[in-house]
N, C-alpha and C. Protein backbone atom coordinates (compact mmCIF):
# COMPACT_ATOMS: atom_id res chain seq x y z
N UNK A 1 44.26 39.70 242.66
CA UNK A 1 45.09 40.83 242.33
C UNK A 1 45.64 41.42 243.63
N UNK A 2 47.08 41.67 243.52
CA UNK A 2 47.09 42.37 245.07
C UNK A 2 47.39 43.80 244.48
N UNK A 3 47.08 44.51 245.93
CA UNK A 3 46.65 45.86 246.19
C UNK A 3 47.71 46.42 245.75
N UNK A 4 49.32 46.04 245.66
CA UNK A 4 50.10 46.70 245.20
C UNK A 4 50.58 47.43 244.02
N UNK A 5 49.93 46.24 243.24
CA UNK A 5 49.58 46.05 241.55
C UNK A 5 48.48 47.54 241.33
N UNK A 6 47.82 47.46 242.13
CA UNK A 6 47.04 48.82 241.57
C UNK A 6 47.11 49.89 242.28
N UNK A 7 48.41 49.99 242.94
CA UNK A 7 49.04 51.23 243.49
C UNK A 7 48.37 52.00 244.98
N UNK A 8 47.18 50.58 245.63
CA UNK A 8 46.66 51.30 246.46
C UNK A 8 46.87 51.70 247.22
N UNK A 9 48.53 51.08 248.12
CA UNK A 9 49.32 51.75 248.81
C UNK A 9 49.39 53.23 248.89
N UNK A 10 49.52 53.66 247.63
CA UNK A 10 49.78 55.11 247.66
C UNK A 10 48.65 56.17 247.60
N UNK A 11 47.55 55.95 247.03
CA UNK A 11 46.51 56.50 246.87
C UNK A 11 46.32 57.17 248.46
N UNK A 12 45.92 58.34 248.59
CA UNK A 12 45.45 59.07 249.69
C UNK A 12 44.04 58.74 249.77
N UNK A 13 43.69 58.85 251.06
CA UNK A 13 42.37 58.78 251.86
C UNK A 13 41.12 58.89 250.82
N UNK A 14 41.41 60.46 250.00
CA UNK A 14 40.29 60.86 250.08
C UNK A 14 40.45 59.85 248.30
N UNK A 15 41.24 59.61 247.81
CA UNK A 15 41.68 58.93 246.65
C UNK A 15 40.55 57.39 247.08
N UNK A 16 41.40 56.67 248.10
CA UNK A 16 40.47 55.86 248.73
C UNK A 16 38.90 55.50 248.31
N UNK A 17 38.74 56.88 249.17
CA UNK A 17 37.52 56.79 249.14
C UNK A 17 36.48 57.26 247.84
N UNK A 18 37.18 57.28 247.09
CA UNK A 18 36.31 57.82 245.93
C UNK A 18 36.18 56.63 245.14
N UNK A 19 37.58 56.05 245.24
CA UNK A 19 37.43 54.66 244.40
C UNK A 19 36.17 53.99 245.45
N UNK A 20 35.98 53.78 246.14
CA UNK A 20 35.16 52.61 247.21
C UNK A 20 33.95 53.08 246.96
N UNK A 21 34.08 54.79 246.88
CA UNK A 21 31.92 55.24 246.40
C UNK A 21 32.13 54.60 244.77
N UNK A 22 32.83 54.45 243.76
CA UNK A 22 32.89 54.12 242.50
C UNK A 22 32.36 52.72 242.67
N UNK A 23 33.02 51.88 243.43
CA UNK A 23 32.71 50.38 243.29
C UNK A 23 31.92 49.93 244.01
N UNK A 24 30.99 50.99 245.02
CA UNK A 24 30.00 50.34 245.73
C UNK A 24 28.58 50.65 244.82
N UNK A 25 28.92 51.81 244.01
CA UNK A 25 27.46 52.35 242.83
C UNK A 25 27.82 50.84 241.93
N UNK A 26 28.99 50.37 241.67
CA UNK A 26 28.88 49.48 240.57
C UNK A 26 28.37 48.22 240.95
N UNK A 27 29.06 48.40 242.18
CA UNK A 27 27.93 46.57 242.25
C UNK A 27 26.86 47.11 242.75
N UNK A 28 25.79 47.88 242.86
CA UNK A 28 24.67 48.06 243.11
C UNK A 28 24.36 48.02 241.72
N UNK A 29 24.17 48.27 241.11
CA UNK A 29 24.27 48.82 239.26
C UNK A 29 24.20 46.99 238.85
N UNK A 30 25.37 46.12 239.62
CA UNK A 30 25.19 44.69 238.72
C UNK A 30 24.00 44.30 239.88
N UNK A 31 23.34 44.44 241.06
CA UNK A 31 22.78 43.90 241.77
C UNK A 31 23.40 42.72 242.44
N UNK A 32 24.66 43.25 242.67
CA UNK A 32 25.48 42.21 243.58
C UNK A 32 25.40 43.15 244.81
N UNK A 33 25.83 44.29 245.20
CA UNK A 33 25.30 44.78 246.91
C UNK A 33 23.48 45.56 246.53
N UNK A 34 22.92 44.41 247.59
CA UNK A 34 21.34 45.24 247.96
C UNK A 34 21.25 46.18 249.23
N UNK A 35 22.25 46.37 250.03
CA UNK A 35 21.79 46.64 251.35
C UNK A 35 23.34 47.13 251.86
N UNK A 36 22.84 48.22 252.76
CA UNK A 36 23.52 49.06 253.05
C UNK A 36 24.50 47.87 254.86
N UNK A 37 24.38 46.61 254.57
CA UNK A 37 24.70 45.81 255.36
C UNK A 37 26.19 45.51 255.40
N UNK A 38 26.87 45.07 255.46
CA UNK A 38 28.66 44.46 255.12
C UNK A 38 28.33 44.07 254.51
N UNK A 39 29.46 44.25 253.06
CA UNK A 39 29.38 43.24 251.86
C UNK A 39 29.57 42.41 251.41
N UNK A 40 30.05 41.89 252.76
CA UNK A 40 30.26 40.16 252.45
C UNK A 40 29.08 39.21 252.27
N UNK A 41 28.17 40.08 253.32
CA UNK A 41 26.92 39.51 252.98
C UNK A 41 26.15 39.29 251.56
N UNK A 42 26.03 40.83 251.07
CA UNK A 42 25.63 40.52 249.88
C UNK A 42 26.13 39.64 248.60
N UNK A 43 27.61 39.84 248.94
CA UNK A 43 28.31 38.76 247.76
C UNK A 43 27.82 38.15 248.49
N UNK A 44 27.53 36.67 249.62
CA UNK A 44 27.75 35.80 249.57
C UNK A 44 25.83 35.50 248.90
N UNK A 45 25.05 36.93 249.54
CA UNK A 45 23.48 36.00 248.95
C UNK A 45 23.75 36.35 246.83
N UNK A 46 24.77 37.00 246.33
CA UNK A 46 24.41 36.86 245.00
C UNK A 46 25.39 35.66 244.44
N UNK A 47 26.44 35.11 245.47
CA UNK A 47 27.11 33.65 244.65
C UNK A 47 25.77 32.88 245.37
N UNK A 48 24.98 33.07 246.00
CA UNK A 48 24.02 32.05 246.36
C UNK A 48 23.11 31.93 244.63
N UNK A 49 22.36 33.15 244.52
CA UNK A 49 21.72 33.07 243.08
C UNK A 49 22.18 32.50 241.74
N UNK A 50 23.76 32.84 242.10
CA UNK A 50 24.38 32.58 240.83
C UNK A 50 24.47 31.19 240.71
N UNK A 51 24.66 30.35 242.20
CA UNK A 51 24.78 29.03 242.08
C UNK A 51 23.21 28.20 242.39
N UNK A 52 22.04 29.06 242.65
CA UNK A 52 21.03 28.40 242.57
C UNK A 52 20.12 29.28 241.72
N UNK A 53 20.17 29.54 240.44
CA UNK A 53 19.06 30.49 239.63
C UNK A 53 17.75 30.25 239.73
N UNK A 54 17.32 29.07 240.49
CA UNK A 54 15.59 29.19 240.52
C UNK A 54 15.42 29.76 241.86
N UNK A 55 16.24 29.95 242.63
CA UNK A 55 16.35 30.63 244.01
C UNK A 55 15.57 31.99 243.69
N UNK A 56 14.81 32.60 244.41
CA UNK A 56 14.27 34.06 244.39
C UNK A 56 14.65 34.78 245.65
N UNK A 57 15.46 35.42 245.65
CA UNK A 57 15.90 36.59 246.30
C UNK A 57 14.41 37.56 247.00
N UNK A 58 14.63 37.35 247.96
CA UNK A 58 13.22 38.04 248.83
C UNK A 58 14.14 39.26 249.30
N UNK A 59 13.01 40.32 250.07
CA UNK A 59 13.05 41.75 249.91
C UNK A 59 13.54 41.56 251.48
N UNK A 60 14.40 42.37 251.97
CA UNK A 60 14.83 42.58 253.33
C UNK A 60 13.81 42.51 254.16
N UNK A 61 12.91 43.03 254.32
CA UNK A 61 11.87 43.04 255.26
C UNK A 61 11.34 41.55 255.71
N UNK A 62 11.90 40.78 255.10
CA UNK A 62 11.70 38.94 255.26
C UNK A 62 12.23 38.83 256.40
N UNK A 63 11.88 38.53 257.92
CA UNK A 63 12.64 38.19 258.74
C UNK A 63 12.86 36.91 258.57
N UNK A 64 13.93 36.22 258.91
CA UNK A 64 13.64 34.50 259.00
C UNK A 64 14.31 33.60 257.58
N UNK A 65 13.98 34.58 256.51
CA UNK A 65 15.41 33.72 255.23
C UNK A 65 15.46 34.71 254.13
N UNK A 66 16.31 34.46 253.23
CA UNK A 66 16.41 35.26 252.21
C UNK A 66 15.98 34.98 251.15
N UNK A 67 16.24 33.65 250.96
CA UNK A 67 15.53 33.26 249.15
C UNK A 67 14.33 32.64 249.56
N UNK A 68 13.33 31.98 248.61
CA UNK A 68 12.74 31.25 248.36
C UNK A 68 12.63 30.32 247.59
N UNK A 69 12.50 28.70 247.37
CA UNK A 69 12.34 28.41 245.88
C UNK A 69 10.84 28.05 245.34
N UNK A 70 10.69 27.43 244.11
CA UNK A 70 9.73 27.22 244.03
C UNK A 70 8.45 26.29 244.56
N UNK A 71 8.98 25.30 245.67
CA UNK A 71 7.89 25.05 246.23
C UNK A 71 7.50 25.62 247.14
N UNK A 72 8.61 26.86 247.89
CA UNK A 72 8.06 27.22 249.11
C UNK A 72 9.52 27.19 249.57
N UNK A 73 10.58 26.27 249.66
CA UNK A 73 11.24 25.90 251.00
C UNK A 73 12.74 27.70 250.95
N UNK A 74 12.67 27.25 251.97
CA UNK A 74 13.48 28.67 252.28
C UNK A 74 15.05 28.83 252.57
N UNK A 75 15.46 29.66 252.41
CA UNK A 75 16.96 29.32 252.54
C UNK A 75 17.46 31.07 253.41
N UNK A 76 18.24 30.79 254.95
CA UNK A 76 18.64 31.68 255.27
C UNK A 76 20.46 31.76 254.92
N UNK A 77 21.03 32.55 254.21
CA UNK A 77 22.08 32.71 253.52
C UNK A 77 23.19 33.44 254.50
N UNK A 78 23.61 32.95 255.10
CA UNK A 78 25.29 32.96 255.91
C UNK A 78 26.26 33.19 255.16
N UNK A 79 27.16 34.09 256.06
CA UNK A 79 28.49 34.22 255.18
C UNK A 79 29.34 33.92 256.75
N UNK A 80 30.42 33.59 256.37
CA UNK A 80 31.97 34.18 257.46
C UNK A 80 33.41 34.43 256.35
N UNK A 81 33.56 35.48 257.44
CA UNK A 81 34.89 35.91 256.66
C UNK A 81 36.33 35.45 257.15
N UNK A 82 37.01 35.45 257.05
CA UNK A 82 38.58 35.17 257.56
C UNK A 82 39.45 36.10 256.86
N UNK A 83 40.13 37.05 257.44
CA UNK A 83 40.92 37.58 257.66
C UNK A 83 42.21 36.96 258.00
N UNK A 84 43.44 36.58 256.58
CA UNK A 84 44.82 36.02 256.68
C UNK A 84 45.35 37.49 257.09
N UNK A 85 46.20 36.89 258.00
CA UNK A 85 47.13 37.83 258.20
C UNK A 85 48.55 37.11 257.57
């Protein structure tokens, strides 16, 4: 969808920002953002779950990886972003 389509051009700051507290409670709410981290991160560890469901999502305090599966083996979950200009 581009931004134009939903008028965000015009929306003021504080407009902005009300939508962005709206959609950051909502994906906390689906448990797609856990952590007050960039959210690229978190989308990328919940398309991780979505594409591995026996994956278990471990608690931040895990230094060293994020999921687990069931025998044990571990998975540390990377994202990068790109920015088109």
């Amino acid at each position: 969808m581009n931004p134009s389509d939903m008028n965000l051009p015009k929306l003021s700051f504080k407009e902005l920002l009300a939508r962005h507290t709206g959609l950051e409670e909502e994906w906390r709410r689906r448990e797609i953002k856990q952590t007050s981290n960039n959210f690229t991160g978190d989308i990328a560890e919940h398309l991780f779950r979505k594409a591995f469901p026996s994956w278990k999502r471990q608690s931040n305090s895990n230094a060293g990886f994020d999921a687990i599966d069931i025998k044990g083996a571990r998975a540390f979950i990377k994202q990068h972003s790109f920015h088109m200009q």
